[in-house]
Protein backbone atom coordinates (compact mmCIF):
# COMPACT_ATOMS: atom_id res chain seq x y z
CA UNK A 1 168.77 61.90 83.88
CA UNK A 2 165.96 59.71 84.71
CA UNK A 3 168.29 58.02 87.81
CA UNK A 4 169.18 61.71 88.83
CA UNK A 5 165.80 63.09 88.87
CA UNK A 6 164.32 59.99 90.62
CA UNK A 7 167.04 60.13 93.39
CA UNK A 8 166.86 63.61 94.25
CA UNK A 9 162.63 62.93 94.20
CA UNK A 10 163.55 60.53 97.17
CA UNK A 11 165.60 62.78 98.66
CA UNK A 12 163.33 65.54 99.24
CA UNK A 13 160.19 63.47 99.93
CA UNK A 14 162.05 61.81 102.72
CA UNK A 15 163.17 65.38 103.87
CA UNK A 16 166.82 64.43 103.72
CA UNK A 17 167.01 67.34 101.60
CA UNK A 18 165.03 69.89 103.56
CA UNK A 19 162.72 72.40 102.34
CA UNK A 20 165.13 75.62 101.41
CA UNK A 21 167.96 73.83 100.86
CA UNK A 22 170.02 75.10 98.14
CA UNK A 23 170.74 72.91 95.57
CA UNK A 24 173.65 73.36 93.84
CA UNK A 25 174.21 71.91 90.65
CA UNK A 26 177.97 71.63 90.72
CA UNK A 27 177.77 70.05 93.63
CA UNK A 28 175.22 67.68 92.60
CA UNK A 29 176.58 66.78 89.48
CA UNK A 30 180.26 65.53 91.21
CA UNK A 31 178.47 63.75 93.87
CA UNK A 32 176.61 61.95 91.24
CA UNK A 33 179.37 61.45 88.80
CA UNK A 34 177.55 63.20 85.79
CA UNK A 35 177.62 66.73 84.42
CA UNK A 36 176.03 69.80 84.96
CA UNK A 37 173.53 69.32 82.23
CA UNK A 38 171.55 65.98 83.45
CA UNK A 39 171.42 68.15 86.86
CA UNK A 40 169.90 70.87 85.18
CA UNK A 41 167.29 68.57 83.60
CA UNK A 42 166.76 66.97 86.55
CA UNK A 43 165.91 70.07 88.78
CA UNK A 44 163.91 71.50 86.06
CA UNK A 45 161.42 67.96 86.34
CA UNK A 46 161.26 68.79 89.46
CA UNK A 47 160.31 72.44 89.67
CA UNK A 48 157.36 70.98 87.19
CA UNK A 49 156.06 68.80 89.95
CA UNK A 50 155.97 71.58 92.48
CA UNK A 51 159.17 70.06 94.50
CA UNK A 52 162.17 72.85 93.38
CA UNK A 53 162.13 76.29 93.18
CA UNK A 54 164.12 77.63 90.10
CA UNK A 55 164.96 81.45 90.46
CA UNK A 56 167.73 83.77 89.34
CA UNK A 57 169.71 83.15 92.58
CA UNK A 58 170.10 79.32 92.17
CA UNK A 59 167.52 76.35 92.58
CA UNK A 60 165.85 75.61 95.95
CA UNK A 61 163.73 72.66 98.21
CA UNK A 62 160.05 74.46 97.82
CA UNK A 63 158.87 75.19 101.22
CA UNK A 64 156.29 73.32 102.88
CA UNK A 65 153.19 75.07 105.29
CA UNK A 66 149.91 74.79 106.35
CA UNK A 67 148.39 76.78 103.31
CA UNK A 68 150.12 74.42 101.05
CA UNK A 69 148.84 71.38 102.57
CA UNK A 70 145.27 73.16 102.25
CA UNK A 71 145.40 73.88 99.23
CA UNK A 72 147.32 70.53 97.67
CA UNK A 73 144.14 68.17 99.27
CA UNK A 74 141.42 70.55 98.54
CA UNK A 75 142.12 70.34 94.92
CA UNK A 76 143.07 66.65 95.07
CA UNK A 77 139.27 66.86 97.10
CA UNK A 78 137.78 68.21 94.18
CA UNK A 79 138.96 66.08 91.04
CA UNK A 80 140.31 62.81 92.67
CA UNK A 81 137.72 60.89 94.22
CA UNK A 82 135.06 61.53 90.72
CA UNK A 83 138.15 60.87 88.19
CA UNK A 84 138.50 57.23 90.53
CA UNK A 85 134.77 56.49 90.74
CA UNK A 86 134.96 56.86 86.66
CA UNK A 87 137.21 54.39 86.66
CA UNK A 88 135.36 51.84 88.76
CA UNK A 89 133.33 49.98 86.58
CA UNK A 90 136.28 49.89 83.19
CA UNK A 91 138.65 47.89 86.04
CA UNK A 92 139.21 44.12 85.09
CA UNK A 93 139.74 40.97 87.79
CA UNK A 94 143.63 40.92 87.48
CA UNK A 95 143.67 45.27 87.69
CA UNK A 96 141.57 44.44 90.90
CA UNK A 97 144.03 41.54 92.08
CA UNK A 98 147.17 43.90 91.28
CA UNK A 99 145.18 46.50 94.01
CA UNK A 100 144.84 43.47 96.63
CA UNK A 101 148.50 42.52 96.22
CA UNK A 102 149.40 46.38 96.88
CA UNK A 103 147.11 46.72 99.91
CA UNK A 104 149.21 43.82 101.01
CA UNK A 105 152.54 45.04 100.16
CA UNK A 106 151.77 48.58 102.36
CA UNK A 107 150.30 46.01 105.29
CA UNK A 108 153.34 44.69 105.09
CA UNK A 109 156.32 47.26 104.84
CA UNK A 110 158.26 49.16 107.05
CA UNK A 111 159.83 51.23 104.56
CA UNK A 112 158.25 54.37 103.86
CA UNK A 113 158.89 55.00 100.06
CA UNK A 114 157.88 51.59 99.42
CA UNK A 115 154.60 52.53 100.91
CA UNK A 116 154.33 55.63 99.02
CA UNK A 117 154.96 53.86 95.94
CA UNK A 118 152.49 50.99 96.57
CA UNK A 119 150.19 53.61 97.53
CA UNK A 120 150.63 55.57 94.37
CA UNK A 121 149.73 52.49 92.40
CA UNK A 122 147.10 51.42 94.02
CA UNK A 123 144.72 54.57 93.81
CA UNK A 124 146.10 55.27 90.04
CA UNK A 125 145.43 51.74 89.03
CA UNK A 126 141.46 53.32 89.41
CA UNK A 127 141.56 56.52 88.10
CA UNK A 128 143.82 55.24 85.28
CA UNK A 129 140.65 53.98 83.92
CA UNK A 130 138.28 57.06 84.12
CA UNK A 131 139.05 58.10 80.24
CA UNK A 132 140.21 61.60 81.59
CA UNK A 133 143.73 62.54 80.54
CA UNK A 134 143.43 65.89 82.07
CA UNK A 135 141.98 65.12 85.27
CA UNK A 136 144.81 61.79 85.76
CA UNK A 137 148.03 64.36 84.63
CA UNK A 138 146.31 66.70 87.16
CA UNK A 139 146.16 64.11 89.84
CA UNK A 140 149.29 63.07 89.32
CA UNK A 141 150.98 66.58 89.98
CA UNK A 142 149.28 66.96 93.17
CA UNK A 143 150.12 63.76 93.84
CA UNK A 144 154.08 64.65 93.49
CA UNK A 145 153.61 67.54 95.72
CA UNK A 146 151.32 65.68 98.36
CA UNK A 147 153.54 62.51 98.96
CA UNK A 148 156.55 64.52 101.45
CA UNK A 149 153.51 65.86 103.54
CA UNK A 150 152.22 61.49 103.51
CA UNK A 151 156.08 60.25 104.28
CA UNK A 152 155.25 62.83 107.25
CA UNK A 153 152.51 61.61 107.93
CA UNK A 154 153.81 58.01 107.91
CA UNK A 155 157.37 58.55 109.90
CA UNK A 156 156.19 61.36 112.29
CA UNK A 157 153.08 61.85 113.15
CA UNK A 158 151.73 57.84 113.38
CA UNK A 159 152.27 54.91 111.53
CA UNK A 160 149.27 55.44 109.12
CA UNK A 161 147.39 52.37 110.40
CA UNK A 162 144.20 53.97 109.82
CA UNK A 163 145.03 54.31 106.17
CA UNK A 164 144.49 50.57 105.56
CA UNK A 165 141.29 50.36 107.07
CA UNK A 166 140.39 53.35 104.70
CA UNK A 167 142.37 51.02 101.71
CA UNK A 168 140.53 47.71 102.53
CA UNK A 169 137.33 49.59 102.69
CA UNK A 170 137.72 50.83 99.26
CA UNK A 171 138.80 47.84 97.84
CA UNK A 172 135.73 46.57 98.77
CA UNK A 173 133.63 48.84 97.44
CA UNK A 174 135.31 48.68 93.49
CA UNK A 175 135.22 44.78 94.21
CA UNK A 176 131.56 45.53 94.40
CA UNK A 177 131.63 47.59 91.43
CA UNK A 178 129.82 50.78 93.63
CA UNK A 179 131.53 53.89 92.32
CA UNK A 180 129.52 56.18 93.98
CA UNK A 181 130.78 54.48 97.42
CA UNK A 182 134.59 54.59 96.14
CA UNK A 183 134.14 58.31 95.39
CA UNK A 184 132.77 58.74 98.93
CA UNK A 185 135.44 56.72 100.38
CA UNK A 186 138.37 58.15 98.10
CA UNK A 187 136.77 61.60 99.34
CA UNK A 188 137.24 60.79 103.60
CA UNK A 189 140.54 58.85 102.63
CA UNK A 190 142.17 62.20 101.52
CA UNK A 191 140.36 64.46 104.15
CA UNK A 192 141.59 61.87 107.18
CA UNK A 193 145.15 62.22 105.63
CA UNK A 194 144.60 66.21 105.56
CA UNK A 195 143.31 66.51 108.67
CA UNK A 196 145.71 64.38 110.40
CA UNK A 197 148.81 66.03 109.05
CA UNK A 198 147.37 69.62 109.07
CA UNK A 199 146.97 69.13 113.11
CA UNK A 200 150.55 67.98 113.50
CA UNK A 201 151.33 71.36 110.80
CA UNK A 202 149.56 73.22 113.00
CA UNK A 203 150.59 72.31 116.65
CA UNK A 204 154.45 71.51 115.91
CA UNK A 205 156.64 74.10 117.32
CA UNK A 206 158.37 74.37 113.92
CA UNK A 207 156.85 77.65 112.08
CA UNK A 208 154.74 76.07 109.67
CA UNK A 209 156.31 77.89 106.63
CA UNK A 210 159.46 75.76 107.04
CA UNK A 211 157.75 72.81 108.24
CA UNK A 212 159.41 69.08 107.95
């Protein structure tokens, strides 16, 4: 299931599976050689993270708008950057190397999920330390639902080179072992990502409650 759920996950970050598209499980299953049962599983993980839409007429590619995006980085606002300046001062030298190797690795790539998932790493290698279950397994949800609007954000709207300023800058700051600076930091790193994608949101010709 695991290889299922993971592909599809790609599939509708990247938008080759669009928001409202109907996913049929038939269909799925033959295309990836399994039965109907790992499909099942699969699009029920993914209703979980916010990325399907299970109702009585058949499962669907949740839509993506404006209000979403609002409300996805306000909460992220809210709990992310304190749960990551927790974490600050419990990170050891090789947690802190790992981070510099995956500032490098999104310097470096031109592939967009390989971004995302160096990206992922890098801010949960922080709040990974905070010792706050709740607040991480919140983060990480929003996190789920946030990353299509970021592979936006990354293959549409601009390359994201302001985003490793924002990553170096942090990486200084839990070098220095500052987590009030790192909460500050984590805090304008999300709203330049918000603001920068709402704008495109809310200027693209495409009405923003089927926005890709």
């Amino acid at each position: 299931m695991a290889r299922v759920t993971e592909a599809l996950r790609n599939r509708i970050v990247t938008a080759k599976l669009a928001p409202g598209t109907h996913l049929h499980q038939a269909e799925i299953a033959k295309e990836y050689g399994v039965s109907r049962i790992p499909i099942r599983d699969a699009l029920q993980t993914l209703a979980g993270e916010g990325l399907v839409d299970l109702k009585p007429g058949g499962a669907t590619v949740s839509l993506m708008s404006a209000g979403d995006l609002d409300e996805l980085y306000e909460l992220r606002g809210m709990i992310e950057p304190k749960t990551t300046a927790l974490g600050v001062l419990a990170l050891g030298r090789l947690e802190i190397r790992q981070m510099r190797d995956l500032h490098l690795q999104m310097m470096e790539t031109k592939d967009p999920l390989l971004w995302l998932d160096a990206n992922v790493r890098f801010h949960r290698t922080i709040y990974a330390r905070s010792g706050r279950p709740r607040s991480i397994n919140l983060i990480e949800l929003l996190r789920s639902q946030t990353d299509r609007y970021l592979h936006l954000h990354l293959t549409v709207i601009d390359d994201g080179q302001h985003l490793h300023a924002e990553h170096e800058a942090i990486l200084e700051a839990v070098e220095a072992r500052d987590g009030a600076a790192v909460e500050e930091l984590t805090r304008r790193h999300l709203q330049s990502s918000h603001d920068f994608i709402l704008e495109y949101l809310i200027n693209s010709a495409v009405p923003a409650e089927a926005t890709v």
